[in-house]
Structures are given as C-alpha cells and as structure tokens.
PDB file of N, CA and C in Angstrom:
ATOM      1  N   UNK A   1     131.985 123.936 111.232  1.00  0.00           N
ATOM      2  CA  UNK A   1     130.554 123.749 111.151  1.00  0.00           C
ATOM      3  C   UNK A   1     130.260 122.588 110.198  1.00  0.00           C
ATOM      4  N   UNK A   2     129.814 121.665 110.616  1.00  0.00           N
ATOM      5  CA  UNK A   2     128.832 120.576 110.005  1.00  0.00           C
ATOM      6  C   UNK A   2     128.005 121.003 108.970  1.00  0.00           C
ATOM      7  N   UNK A   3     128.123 120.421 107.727  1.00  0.00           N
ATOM      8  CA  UNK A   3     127.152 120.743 106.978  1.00  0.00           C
ATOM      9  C   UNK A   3     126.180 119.414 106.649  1.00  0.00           C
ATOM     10  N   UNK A   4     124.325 119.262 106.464  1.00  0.00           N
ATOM     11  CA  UNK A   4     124.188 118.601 105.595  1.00  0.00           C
ATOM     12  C   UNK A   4     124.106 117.573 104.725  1.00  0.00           C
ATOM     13  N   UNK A   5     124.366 116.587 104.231  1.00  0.00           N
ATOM     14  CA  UNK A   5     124.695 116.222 102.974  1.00  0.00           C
ATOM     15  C   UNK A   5     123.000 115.579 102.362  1.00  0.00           C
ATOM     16  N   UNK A   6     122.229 116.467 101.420  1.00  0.00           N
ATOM     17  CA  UNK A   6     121.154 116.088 100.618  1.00  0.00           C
ATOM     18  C   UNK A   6     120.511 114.575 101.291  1.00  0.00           C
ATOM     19  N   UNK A   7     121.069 113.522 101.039  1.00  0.00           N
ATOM     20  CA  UNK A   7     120.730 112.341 101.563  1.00  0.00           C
ATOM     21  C   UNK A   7     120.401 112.093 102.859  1.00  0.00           C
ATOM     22  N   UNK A   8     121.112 113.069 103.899  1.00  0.00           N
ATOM     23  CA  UNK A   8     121.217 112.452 105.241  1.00  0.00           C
ATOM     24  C   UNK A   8     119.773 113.365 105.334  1.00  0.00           C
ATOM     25  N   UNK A   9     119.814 114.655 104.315  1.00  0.00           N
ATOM     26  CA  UNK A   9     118.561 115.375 105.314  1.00  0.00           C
ATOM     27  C   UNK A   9     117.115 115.107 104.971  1.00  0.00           C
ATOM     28  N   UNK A  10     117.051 113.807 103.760  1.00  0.00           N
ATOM     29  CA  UNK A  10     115.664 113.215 103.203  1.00  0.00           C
ATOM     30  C   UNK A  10     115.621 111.966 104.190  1.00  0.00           C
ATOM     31  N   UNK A  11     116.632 111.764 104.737  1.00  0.00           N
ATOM     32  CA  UNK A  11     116.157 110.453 105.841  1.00  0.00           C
ATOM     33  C   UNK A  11     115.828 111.359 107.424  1.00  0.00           C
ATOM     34  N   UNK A  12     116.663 112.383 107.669  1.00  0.00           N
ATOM     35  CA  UNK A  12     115.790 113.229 108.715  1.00  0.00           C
ATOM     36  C   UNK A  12     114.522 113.478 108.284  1.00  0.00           C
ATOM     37  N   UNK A  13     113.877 114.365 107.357  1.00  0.00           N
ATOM     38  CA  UNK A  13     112.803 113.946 107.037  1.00  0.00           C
ATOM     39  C   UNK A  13     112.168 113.050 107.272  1.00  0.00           C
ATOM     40  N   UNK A  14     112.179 112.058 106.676  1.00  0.00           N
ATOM     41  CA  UNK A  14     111.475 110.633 106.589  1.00  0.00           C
ATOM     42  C   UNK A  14     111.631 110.306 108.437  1.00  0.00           C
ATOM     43  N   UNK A  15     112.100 110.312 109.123  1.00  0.00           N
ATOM     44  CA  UNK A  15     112.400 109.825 109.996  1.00  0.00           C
ATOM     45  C   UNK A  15     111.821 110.858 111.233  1.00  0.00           C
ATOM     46  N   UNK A  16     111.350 112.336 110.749  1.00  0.00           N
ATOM     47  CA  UNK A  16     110.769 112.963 111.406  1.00  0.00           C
ATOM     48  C   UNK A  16     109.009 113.013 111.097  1.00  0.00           C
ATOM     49  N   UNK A  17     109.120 112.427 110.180  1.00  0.00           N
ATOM     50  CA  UNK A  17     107.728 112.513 109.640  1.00  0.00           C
ATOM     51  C   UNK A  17     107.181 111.319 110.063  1.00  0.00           C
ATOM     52  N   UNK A  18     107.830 110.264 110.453  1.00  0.00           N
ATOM     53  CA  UNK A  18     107.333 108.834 110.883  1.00  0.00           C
ATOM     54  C   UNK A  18     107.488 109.347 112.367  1.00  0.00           C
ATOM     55  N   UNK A  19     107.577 109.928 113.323  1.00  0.00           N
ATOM     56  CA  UNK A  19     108.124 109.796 114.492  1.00  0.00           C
ATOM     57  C   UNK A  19     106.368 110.721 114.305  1.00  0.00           C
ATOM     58  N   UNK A  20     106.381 112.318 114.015  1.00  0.00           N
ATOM     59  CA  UNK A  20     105.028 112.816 114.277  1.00  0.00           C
ATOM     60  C   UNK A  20     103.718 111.911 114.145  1.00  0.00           C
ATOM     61  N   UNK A  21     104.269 111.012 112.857  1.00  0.00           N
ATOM     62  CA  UNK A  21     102.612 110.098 112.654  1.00  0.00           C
ATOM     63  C   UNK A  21     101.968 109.456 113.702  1.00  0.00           C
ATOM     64  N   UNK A  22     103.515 108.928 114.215  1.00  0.00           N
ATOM     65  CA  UNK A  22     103.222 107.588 114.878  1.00  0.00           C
ATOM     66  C   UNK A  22     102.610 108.377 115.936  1.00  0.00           C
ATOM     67  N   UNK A  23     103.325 109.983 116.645  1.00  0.00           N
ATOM     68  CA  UNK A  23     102.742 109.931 118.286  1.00  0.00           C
ATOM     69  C   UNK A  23     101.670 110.972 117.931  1.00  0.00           C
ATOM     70  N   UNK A  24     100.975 111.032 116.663  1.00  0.00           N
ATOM     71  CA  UNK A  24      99.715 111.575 116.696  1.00  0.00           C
ATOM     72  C   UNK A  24      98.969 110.555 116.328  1.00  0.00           C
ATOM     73  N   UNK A  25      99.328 109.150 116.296  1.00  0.00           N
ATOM     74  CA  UNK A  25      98.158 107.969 116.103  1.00  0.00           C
ATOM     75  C   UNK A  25      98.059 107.495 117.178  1.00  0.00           C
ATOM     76  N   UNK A  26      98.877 107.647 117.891  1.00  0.00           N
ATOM     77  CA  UNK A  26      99.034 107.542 119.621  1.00  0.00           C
ATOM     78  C   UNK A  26      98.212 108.205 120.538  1.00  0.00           C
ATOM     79  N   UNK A  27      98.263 109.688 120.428  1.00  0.00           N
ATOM     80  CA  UNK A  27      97.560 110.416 120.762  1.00  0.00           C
ATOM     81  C   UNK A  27      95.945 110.581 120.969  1.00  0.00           C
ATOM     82  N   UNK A  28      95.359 110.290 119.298  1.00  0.00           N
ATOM     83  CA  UNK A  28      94.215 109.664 119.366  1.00  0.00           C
ATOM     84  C   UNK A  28      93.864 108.982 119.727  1.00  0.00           C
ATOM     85  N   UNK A  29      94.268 107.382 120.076  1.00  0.00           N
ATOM     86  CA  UNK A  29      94.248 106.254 120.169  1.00  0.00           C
ATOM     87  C   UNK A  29      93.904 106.605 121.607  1.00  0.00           C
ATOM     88  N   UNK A  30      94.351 107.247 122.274  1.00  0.00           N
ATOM     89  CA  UNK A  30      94.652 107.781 123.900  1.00  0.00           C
ATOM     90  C   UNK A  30      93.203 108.074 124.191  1.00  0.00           C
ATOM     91  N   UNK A  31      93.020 109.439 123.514  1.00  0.00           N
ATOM     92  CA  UNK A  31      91.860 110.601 123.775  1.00  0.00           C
ATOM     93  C   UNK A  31      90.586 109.587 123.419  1.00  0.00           C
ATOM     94  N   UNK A  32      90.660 108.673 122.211  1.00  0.00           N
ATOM     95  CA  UNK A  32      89.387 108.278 122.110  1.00  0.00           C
ATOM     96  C   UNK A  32      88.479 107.900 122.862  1.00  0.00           C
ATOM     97  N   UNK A  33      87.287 107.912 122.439  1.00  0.00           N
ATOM     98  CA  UNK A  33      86.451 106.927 123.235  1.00  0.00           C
ATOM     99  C   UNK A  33      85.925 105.738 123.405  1.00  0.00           C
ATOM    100  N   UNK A  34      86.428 104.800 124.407  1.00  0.00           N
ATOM    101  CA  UNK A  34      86.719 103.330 123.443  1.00  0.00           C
ATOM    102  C   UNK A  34      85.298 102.509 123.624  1.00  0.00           C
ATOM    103  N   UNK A  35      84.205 102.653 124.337  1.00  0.00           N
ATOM    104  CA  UNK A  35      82.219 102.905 124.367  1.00  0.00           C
ATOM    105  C   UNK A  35      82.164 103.168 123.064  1.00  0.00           C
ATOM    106  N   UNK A  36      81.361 102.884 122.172  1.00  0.00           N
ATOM    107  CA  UNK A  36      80.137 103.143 121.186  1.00  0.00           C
ATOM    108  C   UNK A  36      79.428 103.875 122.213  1.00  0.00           C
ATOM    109  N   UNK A  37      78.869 105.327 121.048  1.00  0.00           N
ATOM    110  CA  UNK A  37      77.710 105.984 121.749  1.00  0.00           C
ATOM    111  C   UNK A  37      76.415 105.411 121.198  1.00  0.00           C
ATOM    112  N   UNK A  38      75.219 105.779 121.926  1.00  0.00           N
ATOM    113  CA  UNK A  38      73.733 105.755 121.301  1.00  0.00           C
ATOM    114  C   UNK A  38      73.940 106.213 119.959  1.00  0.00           C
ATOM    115  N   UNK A  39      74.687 106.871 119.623  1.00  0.00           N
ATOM    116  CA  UNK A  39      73.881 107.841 118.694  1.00  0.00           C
ATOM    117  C   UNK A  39      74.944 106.894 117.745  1.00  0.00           C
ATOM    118  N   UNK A  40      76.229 106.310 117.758  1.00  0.00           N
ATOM    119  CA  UNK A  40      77.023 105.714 117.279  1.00  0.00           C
ATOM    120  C   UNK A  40      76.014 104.458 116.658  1.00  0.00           C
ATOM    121  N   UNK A  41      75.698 103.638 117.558  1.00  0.00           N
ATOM    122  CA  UNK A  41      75.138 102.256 117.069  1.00  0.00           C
ATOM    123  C   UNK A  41      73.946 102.777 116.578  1.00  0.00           C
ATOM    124  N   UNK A  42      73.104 103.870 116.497  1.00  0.00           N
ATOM    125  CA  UNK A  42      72.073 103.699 115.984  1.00  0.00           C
ATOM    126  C   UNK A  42      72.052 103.950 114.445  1.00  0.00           C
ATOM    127  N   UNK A  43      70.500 103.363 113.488  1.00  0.00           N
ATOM    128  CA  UNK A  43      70.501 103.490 112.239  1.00  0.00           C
ATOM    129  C   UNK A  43      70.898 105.226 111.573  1.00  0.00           C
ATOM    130  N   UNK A  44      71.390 105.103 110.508  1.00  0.00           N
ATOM    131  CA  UNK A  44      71.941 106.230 109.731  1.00  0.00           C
ATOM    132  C   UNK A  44      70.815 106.801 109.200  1.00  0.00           C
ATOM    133  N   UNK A  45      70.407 105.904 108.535  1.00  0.00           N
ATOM    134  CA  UNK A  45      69.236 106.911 107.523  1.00  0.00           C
ATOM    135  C   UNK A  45      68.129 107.040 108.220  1.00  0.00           C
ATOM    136  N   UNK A  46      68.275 108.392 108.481  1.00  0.00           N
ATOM    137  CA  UNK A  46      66.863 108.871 109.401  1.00  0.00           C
ATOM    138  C   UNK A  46      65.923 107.713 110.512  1.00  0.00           C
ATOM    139  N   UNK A  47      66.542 107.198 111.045  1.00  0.00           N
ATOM    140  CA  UNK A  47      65.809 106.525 112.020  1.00  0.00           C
ATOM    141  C   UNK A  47      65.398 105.418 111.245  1.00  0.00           C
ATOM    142  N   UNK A  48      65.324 104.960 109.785  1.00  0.00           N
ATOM    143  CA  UNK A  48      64.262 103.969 109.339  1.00  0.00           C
ATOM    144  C   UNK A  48      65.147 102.576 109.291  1.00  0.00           C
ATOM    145  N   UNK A  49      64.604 101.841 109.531  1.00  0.00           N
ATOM    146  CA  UNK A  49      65.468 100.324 109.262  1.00  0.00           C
ATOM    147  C   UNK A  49      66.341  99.882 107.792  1.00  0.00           C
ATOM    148  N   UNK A  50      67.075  99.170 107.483  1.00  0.00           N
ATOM    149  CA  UNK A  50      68.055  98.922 106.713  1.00  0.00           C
ATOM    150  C   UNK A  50      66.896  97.711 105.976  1.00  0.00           C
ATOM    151  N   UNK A  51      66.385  97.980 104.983  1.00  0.00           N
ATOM    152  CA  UNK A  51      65.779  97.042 103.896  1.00  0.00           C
ATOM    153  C   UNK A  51      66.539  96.644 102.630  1.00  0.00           C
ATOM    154  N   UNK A  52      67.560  97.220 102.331  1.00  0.00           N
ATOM    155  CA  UNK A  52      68.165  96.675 101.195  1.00  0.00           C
ATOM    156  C   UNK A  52      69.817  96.328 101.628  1.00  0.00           C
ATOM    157  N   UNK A  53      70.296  95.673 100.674  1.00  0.00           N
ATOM    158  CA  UNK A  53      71.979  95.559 101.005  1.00  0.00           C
ATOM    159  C   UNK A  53      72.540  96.123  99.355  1.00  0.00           C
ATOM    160  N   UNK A  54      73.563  96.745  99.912  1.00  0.00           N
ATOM    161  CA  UNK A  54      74.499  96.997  98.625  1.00  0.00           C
ATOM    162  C   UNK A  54      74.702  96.319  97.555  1.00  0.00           C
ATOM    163  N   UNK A  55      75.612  95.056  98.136  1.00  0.00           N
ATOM    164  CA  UNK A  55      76.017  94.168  97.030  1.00  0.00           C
ATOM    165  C   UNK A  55      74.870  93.968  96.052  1.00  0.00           C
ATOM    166  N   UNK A  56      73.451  94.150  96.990  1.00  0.00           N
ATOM    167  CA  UNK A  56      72.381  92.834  96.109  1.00  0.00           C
ATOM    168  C   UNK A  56      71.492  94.015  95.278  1.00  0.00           C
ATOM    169  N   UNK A  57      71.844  95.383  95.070  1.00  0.00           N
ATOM    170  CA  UNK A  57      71.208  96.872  93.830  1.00  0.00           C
ATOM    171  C   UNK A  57      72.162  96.977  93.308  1.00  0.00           C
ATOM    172  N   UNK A  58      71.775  97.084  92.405  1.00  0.00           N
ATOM    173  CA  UNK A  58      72.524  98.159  91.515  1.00  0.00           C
ATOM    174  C   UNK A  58      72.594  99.861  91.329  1.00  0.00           C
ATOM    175  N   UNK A  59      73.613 100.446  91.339  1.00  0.00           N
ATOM    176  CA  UNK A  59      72.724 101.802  91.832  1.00  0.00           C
ATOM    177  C   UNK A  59      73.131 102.782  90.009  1.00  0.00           C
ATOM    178  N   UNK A  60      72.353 102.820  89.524  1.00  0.00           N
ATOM    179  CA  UNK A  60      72.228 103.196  88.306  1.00  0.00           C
ATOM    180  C   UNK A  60      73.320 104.465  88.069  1.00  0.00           C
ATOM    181  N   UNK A  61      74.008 105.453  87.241  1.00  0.00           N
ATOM    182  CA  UNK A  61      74.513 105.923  87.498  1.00  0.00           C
ATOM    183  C   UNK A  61      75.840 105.809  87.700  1.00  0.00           C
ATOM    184  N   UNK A  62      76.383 104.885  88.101  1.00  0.00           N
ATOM    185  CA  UNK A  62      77.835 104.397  88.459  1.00  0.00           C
ATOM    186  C   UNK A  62      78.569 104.177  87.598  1.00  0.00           C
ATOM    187  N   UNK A  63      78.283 103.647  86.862  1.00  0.00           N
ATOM    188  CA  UNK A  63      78.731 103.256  85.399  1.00  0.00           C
ATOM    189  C   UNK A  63      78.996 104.985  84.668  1.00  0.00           C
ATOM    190  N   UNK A  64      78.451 105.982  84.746  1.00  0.00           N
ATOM    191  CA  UNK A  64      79.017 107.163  84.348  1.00  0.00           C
ATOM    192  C   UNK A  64      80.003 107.466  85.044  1.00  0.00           C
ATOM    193  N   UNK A  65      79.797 107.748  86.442  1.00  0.00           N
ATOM    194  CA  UNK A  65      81.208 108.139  87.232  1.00  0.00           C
ATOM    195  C   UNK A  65      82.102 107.538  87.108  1.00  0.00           C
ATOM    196  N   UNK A  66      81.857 106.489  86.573  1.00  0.00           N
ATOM    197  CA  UNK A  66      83.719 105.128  86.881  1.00  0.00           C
ATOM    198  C   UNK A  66      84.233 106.058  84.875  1.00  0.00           C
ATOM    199  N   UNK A  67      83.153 106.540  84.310  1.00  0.00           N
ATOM    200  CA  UNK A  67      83.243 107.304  82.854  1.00  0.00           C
ATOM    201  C   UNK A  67      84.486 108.465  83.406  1.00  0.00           C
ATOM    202  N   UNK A  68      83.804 109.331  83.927  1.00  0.00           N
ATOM    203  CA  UNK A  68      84.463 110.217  84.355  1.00  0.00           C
ATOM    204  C   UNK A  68      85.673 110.005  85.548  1.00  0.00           C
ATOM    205  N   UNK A  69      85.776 109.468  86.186  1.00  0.00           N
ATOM    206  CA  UNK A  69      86.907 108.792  86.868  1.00  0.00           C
ATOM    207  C   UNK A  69      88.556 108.281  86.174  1.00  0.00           C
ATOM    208  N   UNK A  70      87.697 107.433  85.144  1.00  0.00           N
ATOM    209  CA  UNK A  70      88.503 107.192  84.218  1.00  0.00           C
ATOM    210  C   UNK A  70      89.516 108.559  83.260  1.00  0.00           C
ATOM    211  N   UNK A  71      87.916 109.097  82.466  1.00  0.00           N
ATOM    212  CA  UNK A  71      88.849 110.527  82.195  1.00  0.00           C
ATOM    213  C   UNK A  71      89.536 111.603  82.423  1.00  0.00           C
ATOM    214  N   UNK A  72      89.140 111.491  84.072  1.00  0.00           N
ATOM    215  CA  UNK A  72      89.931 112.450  84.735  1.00  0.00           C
ATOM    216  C   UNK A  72      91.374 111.862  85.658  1.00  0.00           C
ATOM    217  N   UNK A  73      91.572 110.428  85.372  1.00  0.00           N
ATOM    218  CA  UNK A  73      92.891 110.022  85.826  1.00  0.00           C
ATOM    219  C   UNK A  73      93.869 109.955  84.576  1.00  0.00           C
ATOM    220  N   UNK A  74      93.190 109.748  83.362  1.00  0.00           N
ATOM    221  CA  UNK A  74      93.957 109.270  82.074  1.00  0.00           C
ATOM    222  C   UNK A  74      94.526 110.804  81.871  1.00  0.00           C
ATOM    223  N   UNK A  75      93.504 112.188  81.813  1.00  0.00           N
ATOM    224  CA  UNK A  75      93.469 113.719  81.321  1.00  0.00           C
ATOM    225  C   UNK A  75      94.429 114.401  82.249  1.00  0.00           C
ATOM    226  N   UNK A  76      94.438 113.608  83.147  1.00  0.00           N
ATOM    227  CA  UNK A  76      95.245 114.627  84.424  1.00  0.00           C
ATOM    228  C   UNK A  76      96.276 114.036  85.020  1.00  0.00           C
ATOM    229  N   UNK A  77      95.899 113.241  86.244  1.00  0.00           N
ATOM    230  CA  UNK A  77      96.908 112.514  87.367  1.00  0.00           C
ATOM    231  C   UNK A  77      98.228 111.808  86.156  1.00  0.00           C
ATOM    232  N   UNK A  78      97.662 110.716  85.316  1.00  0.00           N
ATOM    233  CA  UNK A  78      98.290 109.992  84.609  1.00  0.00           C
ATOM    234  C   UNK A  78      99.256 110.610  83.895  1.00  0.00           C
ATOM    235  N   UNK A  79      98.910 111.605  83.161  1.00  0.00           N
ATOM    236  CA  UNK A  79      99.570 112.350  82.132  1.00  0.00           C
ATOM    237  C   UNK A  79     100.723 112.845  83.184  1.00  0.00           C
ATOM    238  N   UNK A  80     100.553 113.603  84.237  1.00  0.00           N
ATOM    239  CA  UNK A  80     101.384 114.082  84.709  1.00  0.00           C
ATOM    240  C   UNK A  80     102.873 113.341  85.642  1.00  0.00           C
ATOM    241  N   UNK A  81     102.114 112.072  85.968  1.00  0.00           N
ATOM    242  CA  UNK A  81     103.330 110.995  86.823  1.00  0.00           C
ATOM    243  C   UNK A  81     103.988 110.413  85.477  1.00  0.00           C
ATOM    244  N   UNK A  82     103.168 110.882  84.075  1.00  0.00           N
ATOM    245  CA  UNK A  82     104.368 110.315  83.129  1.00  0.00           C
ATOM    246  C   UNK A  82     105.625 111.545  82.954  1.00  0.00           C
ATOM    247  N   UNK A  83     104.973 112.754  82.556  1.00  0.00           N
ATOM    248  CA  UNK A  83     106.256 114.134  82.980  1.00  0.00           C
ATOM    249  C   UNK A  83     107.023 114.055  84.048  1.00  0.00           C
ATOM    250  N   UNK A  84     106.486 114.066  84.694  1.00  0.00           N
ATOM    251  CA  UNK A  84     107.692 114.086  86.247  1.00  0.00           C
ATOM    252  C   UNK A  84     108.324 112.543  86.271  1.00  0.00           C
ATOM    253  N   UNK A  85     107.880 111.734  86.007  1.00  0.00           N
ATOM    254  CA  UNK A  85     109.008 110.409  85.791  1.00  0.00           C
ATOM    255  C   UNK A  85     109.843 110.198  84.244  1.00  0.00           C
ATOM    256  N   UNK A  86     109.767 110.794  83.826  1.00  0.00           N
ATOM    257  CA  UNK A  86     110.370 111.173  82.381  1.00  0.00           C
ATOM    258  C   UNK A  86     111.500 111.973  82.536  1.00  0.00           C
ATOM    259  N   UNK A  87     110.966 113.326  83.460  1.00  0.00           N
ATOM    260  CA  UNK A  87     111.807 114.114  83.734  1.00  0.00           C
ATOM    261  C   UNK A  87     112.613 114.040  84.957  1.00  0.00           C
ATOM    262  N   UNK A  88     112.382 113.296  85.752  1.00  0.00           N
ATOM    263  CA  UNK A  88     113.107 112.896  87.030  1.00  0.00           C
ATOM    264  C   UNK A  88     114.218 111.716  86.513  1.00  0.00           C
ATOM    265  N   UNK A  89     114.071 110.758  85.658  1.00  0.00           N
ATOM    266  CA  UNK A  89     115.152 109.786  85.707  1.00  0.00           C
ATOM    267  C   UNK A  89     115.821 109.776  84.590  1.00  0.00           C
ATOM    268  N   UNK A  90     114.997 111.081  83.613  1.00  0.00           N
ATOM    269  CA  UNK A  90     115.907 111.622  82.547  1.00  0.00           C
ATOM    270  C   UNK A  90     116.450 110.504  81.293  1.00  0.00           C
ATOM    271  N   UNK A  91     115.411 109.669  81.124  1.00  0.00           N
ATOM    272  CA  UNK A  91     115.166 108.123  80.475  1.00  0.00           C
ATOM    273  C   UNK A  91     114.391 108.366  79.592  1.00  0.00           C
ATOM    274  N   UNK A  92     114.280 108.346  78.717  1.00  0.00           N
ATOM    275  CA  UNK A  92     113.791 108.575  77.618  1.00  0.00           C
ATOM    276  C   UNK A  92     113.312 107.090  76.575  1.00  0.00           C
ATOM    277  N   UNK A  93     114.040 106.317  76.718  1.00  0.00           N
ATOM    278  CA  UNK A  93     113.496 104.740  76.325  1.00  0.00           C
ATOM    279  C   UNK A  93     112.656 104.504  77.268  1.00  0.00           C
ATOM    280  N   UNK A  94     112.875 104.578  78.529  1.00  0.00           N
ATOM    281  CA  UNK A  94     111.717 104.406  79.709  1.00  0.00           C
ATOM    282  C   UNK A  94     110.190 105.024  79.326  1.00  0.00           C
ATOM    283  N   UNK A  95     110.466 106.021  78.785  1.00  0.00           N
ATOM    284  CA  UNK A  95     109.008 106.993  78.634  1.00  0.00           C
ATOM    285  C   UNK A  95     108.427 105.943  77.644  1.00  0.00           C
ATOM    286  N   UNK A  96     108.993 105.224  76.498  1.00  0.00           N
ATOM    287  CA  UNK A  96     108.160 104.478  76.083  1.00  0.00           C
ATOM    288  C   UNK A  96     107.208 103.443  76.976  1.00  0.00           C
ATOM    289  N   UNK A  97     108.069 102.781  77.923  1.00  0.00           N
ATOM    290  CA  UNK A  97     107.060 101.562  78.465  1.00  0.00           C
ATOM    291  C   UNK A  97     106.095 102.862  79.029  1.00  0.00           C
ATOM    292  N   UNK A  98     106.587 103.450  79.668  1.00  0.00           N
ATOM    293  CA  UNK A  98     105.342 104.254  80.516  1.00  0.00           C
ATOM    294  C   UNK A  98     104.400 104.444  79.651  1.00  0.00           C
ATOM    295  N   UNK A  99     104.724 104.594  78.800  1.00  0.00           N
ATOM    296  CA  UNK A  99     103.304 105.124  77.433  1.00  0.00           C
ATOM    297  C   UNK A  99     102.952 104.265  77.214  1.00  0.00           C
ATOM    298  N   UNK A 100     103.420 103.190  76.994  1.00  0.00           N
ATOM    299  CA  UNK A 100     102.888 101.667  76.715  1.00  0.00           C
ATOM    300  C   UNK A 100     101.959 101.045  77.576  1.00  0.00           C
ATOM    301  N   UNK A 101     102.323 101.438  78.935  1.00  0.00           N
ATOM    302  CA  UNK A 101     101.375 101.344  80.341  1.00  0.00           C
ATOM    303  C   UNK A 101     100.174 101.911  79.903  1.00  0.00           C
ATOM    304  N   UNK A 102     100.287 103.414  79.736  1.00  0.00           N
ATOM    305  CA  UNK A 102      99.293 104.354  80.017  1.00  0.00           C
ATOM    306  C   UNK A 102      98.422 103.960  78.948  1.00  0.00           C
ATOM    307  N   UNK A 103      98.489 103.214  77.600  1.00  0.00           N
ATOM    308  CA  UNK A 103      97.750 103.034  76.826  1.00  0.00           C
ATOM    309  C   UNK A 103      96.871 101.389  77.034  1.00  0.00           C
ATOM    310  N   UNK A 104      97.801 100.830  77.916  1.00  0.00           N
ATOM    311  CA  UNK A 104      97.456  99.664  78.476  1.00  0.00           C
ATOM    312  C   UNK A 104      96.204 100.063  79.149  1.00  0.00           C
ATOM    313  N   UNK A 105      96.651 100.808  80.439  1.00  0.00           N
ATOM    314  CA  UNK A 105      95.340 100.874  81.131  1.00  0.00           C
ATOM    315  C   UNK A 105      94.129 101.659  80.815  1.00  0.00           C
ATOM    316  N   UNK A 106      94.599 102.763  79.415  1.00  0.00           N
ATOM    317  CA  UNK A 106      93.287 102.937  78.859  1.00  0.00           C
ATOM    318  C   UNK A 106      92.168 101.706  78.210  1.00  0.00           C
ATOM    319  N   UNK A 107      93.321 101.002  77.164  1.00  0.00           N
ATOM    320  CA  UNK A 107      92.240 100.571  76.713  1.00  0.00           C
ATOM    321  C   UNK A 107      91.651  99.283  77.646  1.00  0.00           C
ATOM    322  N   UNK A 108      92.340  98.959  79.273  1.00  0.00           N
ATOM    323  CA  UNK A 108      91.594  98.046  80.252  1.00  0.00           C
ATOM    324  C   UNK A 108      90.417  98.774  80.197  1.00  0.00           C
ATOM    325  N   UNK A 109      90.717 100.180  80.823  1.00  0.00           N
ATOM    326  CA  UNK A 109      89.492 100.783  81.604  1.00  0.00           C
ATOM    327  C   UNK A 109      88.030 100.886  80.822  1.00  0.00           C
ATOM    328  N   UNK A 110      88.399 101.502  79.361  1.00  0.00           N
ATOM    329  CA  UNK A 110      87.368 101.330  78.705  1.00  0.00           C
ATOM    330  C   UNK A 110      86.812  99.989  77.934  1.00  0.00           C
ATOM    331  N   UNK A 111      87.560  98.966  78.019  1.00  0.00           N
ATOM    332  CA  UNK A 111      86.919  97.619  77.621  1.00  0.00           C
ATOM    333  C   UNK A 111      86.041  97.424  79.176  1.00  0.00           C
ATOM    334  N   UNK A 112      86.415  97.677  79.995  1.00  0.00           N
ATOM    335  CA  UNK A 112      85.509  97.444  81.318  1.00  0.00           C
ATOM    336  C   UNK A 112      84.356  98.330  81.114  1.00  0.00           C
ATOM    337  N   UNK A 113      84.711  99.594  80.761  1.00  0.00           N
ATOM    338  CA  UNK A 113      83.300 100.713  80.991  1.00  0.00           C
ATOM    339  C   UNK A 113      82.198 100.071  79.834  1.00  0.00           C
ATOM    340  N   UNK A 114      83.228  99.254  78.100  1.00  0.00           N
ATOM    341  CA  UNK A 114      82.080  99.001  77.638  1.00  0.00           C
ATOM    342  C   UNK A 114      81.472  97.877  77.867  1.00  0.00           C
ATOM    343  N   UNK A 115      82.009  97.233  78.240  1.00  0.00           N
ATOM    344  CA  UNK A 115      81.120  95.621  78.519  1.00  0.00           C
ATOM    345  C   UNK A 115      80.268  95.701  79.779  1.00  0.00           C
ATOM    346  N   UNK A 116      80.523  97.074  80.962  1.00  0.00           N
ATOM    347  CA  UNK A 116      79.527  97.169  81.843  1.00  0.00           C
ATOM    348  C   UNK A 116      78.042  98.136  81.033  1.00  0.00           C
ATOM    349  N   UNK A 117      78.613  98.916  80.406  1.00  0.00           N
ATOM    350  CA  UNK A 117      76.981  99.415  79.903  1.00  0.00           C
ATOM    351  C   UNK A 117      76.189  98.688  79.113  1.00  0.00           C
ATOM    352  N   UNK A 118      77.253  97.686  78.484  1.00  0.00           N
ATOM    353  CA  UNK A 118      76.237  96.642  77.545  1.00  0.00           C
ATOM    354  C   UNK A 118      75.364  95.806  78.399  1.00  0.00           C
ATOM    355  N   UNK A 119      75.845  95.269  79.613  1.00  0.00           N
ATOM    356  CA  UNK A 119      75.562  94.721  80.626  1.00  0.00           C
ATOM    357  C   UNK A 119      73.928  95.397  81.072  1.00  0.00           C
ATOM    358  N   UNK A 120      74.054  96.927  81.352  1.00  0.00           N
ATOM    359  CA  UNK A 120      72.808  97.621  81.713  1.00  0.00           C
ATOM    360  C   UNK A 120      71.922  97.440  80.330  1.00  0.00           C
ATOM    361  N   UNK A 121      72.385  97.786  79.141  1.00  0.00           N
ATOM    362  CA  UNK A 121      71.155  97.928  78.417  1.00  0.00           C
ATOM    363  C   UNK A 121      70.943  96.741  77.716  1.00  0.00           C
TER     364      UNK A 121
END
C-alpha cells in the first residue's frame, strides 16, 4: 500500500482546489445572463437621478472608520500573523523585523489618520 508523503498531499490539495474554482467560474460564466436587465441599467437610488460624484464630496465620518479600521487590524489581524509567523518558522531574530514592520505601519497609519483630521478641521 502506497502511502502519502505530507508534500505530495498539499499539492493534491492545491491542485484540487484550483481545478473546483476554475469549473465553478466556468459554470457561472455558462448560466449567466449575458443581456443587462431593465432593472440592471436602471438608477439605484430610488428612481432619482445621480447629482453628485464621489470623488468630488467628502463624506464626513470616514476619517473615524479608517480610526477604527486601523485599530482593529493593529489589535487583532496584525498581532496575530505576527504569532503564527513567529511560531511557524520558529525565528526568533525574525520576530524582530516583524515588530519593526508592525510598528512601521502603525506609526504610517496614524501619521495619515492625523494629518487627515487636521485637514477637516
């Protein structure tokens, strides 16, 4: 009996997982409907015409969420791809740059958050 070997069965994987993507992007691609409906081309917001553009408002508010965005990638996601890569390559001089990163892109994020609220007020 054949066994196995760890490596061969992360490229079955990989190689089964690219084979489902592809013939369920296929699939869709098939079934769709390749017409725009009425209801497709017509305006979004309640029937009324498009008077403003994005780029050219500001939408007040934003500047908090990119706040909280920030603290919840630095408090959470971040913290944690530094444990599991610490503990996965078992590097320990490495964990410095990573920390060195992670303090990098704090203090990007918040030199951006403060020079945009100075910006508003």
């Amino acid at each position: 009996m054949a066994t196995i070997l760890p490596h061969e069965a992360f490229w079955i994987y990989v190689g089964l997982f690219l084979i489902v993507t592809d013939v369920t992007i296929m699939i869709g691609y098939i079934l769709a409907r390749k017409l725009p409906s009425v209801v497709k081309e017509a305006t979004f917001e309640c029937g009324q015409p498009e008077d403003i553009h994005p780029h050219e408002t500001y939408i007040r508010g934003a500047d908090r969420y990119f706040a909280y965005a920030v603290a919840f990638f630095i408090l959470d996601a971040f913290t944690w791809i530094l444990i599991a890569a610490v503990k996965a390559l078992d590097i320990f001089i490495f964990s410095f740059l990573l920390l060195a990163l992670f303090l990098g892109g704090i203090t990007t994020a918040l030199y951006y958050y403060i020079t945009r609220v100075r910006e508003v007020l």
